[in-house]
N, C-alpha and C. Protein backbone atom coordinates (compact mmCIF):
# COMPACT_ATOMS: atom_id res chain seq x y z
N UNK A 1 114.80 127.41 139.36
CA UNK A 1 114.46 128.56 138.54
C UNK A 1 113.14 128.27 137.82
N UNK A 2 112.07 129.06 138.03
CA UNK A 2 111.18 129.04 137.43
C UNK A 2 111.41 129.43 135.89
N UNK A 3 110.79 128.68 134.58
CA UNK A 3 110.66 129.14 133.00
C UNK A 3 109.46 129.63 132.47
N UNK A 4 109.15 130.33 132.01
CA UNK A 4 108.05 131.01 131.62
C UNK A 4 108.60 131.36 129.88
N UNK A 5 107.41 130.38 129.13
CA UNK A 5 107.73 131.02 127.68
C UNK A 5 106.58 131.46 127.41
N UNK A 6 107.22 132.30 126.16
CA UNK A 6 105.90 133.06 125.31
C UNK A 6 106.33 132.50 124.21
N UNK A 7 105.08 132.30 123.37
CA UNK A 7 104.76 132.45 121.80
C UNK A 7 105.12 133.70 121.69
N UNK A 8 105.67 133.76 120.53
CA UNK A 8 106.39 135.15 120.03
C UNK A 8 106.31 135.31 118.67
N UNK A 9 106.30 136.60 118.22
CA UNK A 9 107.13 137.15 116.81
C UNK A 9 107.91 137.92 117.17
N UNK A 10 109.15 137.33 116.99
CA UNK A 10 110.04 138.30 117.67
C UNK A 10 110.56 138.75 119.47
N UNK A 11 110.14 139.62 119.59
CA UNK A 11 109.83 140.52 120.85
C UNK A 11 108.62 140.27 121.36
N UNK A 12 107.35 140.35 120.44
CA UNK A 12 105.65 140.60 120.52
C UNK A 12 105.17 139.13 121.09
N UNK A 13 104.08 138.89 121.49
CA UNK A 13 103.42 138.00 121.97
C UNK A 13 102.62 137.46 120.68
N UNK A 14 102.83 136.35 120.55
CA UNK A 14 102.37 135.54 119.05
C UNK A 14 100.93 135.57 119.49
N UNK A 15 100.09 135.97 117.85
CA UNK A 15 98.42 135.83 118.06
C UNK A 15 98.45 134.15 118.51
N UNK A 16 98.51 133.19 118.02
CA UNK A 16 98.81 131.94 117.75
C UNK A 16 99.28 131.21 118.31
N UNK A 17 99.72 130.37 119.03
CA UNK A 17 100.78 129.54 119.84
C UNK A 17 101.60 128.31 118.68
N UNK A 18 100.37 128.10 117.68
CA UNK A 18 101.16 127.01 117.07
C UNK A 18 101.79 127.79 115.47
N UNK A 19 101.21 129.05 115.34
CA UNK A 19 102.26 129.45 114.07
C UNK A 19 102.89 130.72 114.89
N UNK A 20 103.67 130.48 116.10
CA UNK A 20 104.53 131.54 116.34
C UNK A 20 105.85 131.38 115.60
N UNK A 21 106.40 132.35 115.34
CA UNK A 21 108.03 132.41 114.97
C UNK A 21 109.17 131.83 116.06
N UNK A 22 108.91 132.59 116.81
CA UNK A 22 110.00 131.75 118.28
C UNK A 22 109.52 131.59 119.40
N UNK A 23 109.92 131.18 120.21
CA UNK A 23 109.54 131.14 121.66
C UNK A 23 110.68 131.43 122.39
N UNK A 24 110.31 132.49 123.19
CA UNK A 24 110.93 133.27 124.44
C UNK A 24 110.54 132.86 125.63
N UNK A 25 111.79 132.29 125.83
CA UNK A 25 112.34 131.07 127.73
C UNK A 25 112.72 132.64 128.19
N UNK A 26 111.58 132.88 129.80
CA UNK A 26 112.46 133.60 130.54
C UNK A 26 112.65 133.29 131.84
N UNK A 27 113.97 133.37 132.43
CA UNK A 27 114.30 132.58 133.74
C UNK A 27 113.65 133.32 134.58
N UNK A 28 113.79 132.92 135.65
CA UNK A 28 112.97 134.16 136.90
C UNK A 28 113.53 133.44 138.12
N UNK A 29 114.08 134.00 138.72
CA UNK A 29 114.14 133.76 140.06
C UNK A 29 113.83 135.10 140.67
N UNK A 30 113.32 135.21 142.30
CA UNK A 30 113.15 135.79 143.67
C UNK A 30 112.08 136.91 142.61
N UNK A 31 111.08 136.24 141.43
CA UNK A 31 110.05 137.05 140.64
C UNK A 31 110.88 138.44 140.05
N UNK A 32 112.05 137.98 139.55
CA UNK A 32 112.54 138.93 138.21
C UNK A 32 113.14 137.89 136.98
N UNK A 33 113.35 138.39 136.13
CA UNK A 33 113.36 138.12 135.20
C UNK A 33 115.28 137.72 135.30
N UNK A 34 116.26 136.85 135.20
CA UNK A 34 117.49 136.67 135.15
C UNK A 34 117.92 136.27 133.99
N UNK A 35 117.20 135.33 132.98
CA UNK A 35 117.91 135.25 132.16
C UNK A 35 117.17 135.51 130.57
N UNK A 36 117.00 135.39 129.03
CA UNK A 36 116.14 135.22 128.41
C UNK A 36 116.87 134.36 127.42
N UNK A 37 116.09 133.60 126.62
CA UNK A 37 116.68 132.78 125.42
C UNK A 37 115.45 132.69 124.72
N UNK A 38 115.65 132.25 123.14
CA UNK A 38 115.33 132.43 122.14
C UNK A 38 114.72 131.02 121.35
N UNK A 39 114.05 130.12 121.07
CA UNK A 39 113.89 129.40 120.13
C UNK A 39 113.13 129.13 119.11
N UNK A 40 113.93 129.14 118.19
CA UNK A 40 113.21 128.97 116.64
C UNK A 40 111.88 127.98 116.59
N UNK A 41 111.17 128.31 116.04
CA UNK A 41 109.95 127.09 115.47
C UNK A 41 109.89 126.60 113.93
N UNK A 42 110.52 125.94 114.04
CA UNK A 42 110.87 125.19 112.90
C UNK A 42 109.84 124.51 111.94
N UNK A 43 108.73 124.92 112.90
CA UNK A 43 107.33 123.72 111.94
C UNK A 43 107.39 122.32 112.05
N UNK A 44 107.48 122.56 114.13
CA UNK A 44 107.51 121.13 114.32
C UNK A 44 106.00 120.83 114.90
N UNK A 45 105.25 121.67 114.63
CA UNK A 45 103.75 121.93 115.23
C UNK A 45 103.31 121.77 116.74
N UNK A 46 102.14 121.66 117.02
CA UNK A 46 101.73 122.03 117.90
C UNK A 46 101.96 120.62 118.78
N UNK A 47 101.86 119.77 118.50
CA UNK A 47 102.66 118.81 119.28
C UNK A 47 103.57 118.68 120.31
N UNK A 48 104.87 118.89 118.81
CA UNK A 48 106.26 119.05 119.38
C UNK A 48 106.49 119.74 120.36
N UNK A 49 106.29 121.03 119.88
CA UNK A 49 106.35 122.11 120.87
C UNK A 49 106.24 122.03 122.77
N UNK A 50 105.03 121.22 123.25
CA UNK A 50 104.15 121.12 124.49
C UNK A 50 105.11 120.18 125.26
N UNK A 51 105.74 119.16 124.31
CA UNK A 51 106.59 118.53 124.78
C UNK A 51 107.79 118.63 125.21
N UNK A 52 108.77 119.46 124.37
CA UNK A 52 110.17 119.82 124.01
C UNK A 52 109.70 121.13 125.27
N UNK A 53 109.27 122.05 125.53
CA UNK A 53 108.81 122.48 126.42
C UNK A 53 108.98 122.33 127.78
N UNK A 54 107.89 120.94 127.84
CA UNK A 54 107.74 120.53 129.02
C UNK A 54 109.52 119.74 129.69
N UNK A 55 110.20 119.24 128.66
CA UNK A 55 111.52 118.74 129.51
C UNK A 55 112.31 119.34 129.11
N UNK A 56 112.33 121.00 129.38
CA UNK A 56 113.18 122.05 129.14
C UNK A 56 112.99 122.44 131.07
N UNK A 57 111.67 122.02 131.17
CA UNK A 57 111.27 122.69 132.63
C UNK A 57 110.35 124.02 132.26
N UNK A 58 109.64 124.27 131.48
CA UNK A 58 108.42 125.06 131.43
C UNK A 58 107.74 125.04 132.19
N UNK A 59 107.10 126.43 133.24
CA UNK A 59 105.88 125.48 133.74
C UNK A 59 104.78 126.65 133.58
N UNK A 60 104.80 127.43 132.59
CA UNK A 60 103.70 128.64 131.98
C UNK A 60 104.15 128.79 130.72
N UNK A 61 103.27 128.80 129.93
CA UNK A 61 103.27 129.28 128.62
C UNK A 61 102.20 130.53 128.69
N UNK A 62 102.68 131.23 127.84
CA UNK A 62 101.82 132.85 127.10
C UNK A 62 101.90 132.91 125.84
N UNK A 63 100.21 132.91 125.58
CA UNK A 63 100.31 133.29 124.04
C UNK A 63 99.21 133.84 123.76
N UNK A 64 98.72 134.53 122.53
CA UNK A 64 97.58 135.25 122.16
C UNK A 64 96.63 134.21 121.87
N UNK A 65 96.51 132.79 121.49
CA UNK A 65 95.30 132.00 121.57
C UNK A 65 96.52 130.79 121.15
N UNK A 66 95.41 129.69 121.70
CA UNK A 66 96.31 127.81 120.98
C UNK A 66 95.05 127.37 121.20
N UNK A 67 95.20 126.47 119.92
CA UNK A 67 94.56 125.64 119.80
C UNK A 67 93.97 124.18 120.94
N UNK A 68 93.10 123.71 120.88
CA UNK A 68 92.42 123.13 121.92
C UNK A 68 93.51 121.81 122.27
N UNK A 69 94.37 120.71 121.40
CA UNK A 69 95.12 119.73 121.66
C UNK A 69 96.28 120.32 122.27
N UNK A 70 97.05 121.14 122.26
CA UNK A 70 98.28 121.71 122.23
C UNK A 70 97.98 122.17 124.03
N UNK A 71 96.45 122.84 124.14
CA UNK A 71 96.21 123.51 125.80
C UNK A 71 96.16 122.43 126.24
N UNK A 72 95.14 120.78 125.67
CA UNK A 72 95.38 119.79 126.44
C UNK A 72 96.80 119.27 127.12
N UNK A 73 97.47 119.10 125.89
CA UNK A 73 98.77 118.35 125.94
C UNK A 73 99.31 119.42 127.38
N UNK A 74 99.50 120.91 127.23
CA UNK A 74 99.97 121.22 128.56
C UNK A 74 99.56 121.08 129.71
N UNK A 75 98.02 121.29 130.08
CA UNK A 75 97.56 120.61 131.01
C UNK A 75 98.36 119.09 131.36
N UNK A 76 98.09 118.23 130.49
CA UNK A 76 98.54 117.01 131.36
C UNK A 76 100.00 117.15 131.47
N UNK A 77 100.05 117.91 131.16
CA UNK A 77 102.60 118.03 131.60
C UNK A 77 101.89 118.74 132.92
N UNK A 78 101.10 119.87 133.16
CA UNK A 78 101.22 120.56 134.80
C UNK A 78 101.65 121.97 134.05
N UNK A 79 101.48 122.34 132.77
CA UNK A 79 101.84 123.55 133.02
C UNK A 79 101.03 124.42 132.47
N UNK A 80 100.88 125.59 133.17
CA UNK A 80 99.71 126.62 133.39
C UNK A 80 99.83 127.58 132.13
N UNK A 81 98.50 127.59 131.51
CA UNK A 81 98.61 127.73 129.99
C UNK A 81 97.88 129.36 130.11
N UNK A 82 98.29 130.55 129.75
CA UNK A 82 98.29 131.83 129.79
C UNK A 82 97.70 132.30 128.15
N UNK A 83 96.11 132.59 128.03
CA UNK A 83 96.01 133.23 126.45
C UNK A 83 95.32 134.54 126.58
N UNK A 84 95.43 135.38 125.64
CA UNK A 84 94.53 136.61 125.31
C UNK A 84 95.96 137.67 125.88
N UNK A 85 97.33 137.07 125.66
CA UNK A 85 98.04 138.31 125.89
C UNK A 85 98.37 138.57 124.26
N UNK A 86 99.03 140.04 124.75
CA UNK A 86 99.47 140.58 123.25
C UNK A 86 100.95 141.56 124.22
N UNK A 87 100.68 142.01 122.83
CA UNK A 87 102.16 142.75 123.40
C UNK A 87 103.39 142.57 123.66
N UNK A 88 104.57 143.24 123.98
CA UNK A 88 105.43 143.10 124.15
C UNK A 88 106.08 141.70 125.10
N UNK A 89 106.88 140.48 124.53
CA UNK A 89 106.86 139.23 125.59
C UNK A 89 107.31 139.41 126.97
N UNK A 90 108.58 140.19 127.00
CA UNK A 90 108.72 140.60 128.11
C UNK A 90 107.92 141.22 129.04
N UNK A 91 107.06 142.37 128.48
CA UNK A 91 106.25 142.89 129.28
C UNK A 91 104.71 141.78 130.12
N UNK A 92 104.50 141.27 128.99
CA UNK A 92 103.41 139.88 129.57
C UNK A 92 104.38 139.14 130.59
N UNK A 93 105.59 138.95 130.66
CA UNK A 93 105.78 138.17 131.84
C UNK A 93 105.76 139.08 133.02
N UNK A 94 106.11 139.70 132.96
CA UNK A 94 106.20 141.16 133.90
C UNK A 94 104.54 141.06 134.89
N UNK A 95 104.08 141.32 133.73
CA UNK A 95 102.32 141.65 134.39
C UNK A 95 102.10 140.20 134.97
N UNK A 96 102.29 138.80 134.22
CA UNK A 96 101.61 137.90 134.93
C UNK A 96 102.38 137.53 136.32
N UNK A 97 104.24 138.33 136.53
CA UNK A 97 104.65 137.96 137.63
C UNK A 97 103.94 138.57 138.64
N UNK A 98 103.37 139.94 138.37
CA UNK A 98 102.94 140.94 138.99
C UNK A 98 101.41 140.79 139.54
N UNK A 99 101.15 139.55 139.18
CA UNK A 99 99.82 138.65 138.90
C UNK A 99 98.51 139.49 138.41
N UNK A 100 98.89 140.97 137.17
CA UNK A 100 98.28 141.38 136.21
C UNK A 100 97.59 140.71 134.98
N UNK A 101 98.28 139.49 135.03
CA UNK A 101 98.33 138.76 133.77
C UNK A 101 97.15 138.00 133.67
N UNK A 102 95.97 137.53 133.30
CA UNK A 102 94.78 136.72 133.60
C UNK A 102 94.49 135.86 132.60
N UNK A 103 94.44 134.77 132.46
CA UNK A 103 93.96 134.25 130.61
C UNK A 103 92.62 134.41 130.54
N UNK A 104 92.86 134.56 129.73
CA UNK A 104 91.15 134.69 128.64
C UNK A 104 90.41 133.55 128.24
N UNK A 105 91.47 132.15 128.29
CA UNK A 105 90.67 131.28 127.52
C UNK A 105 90.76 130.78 126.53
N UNK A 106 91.59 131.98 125.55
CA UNK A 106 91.24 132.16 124.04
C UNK A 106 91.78 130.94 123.57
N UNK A 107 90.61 129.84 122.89
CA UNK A 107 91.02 128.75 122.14
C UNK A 107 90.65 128.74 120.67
N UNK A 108 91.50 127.59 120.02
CA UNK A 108 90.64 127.69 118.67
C UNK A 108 90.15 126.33 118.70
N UNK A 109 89.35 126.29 118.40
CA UNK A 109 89.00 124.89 117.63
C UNK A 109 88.75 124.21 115.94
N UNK A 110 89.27 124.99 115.23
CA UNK A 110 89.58 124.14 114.18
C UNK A 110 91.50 125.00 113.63
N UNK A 111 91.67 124.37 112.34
CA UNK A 111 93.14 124.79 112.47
C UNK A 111 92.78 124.84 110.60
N UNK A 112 91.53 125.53 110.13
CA UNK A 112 91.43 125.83 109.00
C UNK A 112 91.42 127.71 108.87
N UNK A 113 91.65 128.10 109.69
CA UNK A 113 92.08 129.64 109.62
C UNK A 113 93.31 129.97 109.07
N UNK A 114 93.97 131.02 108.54
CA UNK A 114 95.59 131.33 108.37
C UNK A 114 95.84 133.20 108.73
N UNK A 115 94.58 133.30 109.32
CA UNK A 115 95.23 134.13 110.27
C UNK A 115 95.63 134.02 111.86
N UNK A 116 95.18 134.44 112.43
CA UNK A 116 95.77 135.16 113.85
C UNK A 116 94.83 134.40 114.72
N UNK A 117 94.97 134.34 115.89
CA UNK A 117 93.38 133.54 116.53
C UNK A 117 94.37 134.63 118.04
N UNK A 118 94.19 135.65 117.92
CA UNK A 118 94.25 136.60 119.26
C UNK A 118 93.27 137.41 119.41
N UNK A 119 92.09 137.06 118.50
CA UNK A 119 90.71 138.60 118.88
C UNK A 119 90.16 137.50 119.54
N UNK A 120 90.22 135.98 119.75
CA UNK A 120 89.05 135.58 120.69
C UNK A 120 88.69 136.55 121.83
């Protein structure tokens, strides 16, 4: 089974990857969507996250922008790092199964902002 998470608030696609609220695991097999689950972000930062992730079996993340260590750290796990979505999480997996989905890129490079880093 392929996993595909999003940075989230909620439902929505997190501006942020490292101050999202939860992250939304969605299963996919034969390219639909089978199962979804939910996990809290506890403010274990951008670290934790890439890791706990990666030996869940992640192998795409989506988010509205992450920071430059956090895109590294997934790169070297192998998993294909998705930014400049917004919107509904479900619907971003949808489009990138549909191979609508394109990243943008959007990085930050410093972590002295406290807003949003999704207008890159």
């Amino acid at each position: 089974m392929l996993k595909i998470a999003v940075a989230s608030e909620d439902d929505q696609v997190s501006g942020h990857f490292g101050h999202c609220k939860n992250i939304n695991i969605f299963g996919i097999e034969n390219q639909q969507i089978v199962t979804v689950e939910s996990i809290e972000n506890e403010g274990q930062g951008c670290g934790v996250l890439p890791d706990m992730l990666g030996r869940i079996g992640v192998k795409v993340i989506i988010a509205g922008g992450m920071g430059v260590n956090p895109n590294r750290i997934f790169a070297d796990k192998g998993i294909e790092v998705i930014t400049g979505a917004s919107g509904d999480a479900k619907a971003a997996v949808e489009a990138y199964l549909q191979g609508r989905l394109k990243s943008t890129g959007a990085l930050c490079q410093e972590h002295q902002h406290h807003g949003e880093c999704g207008g890159h």
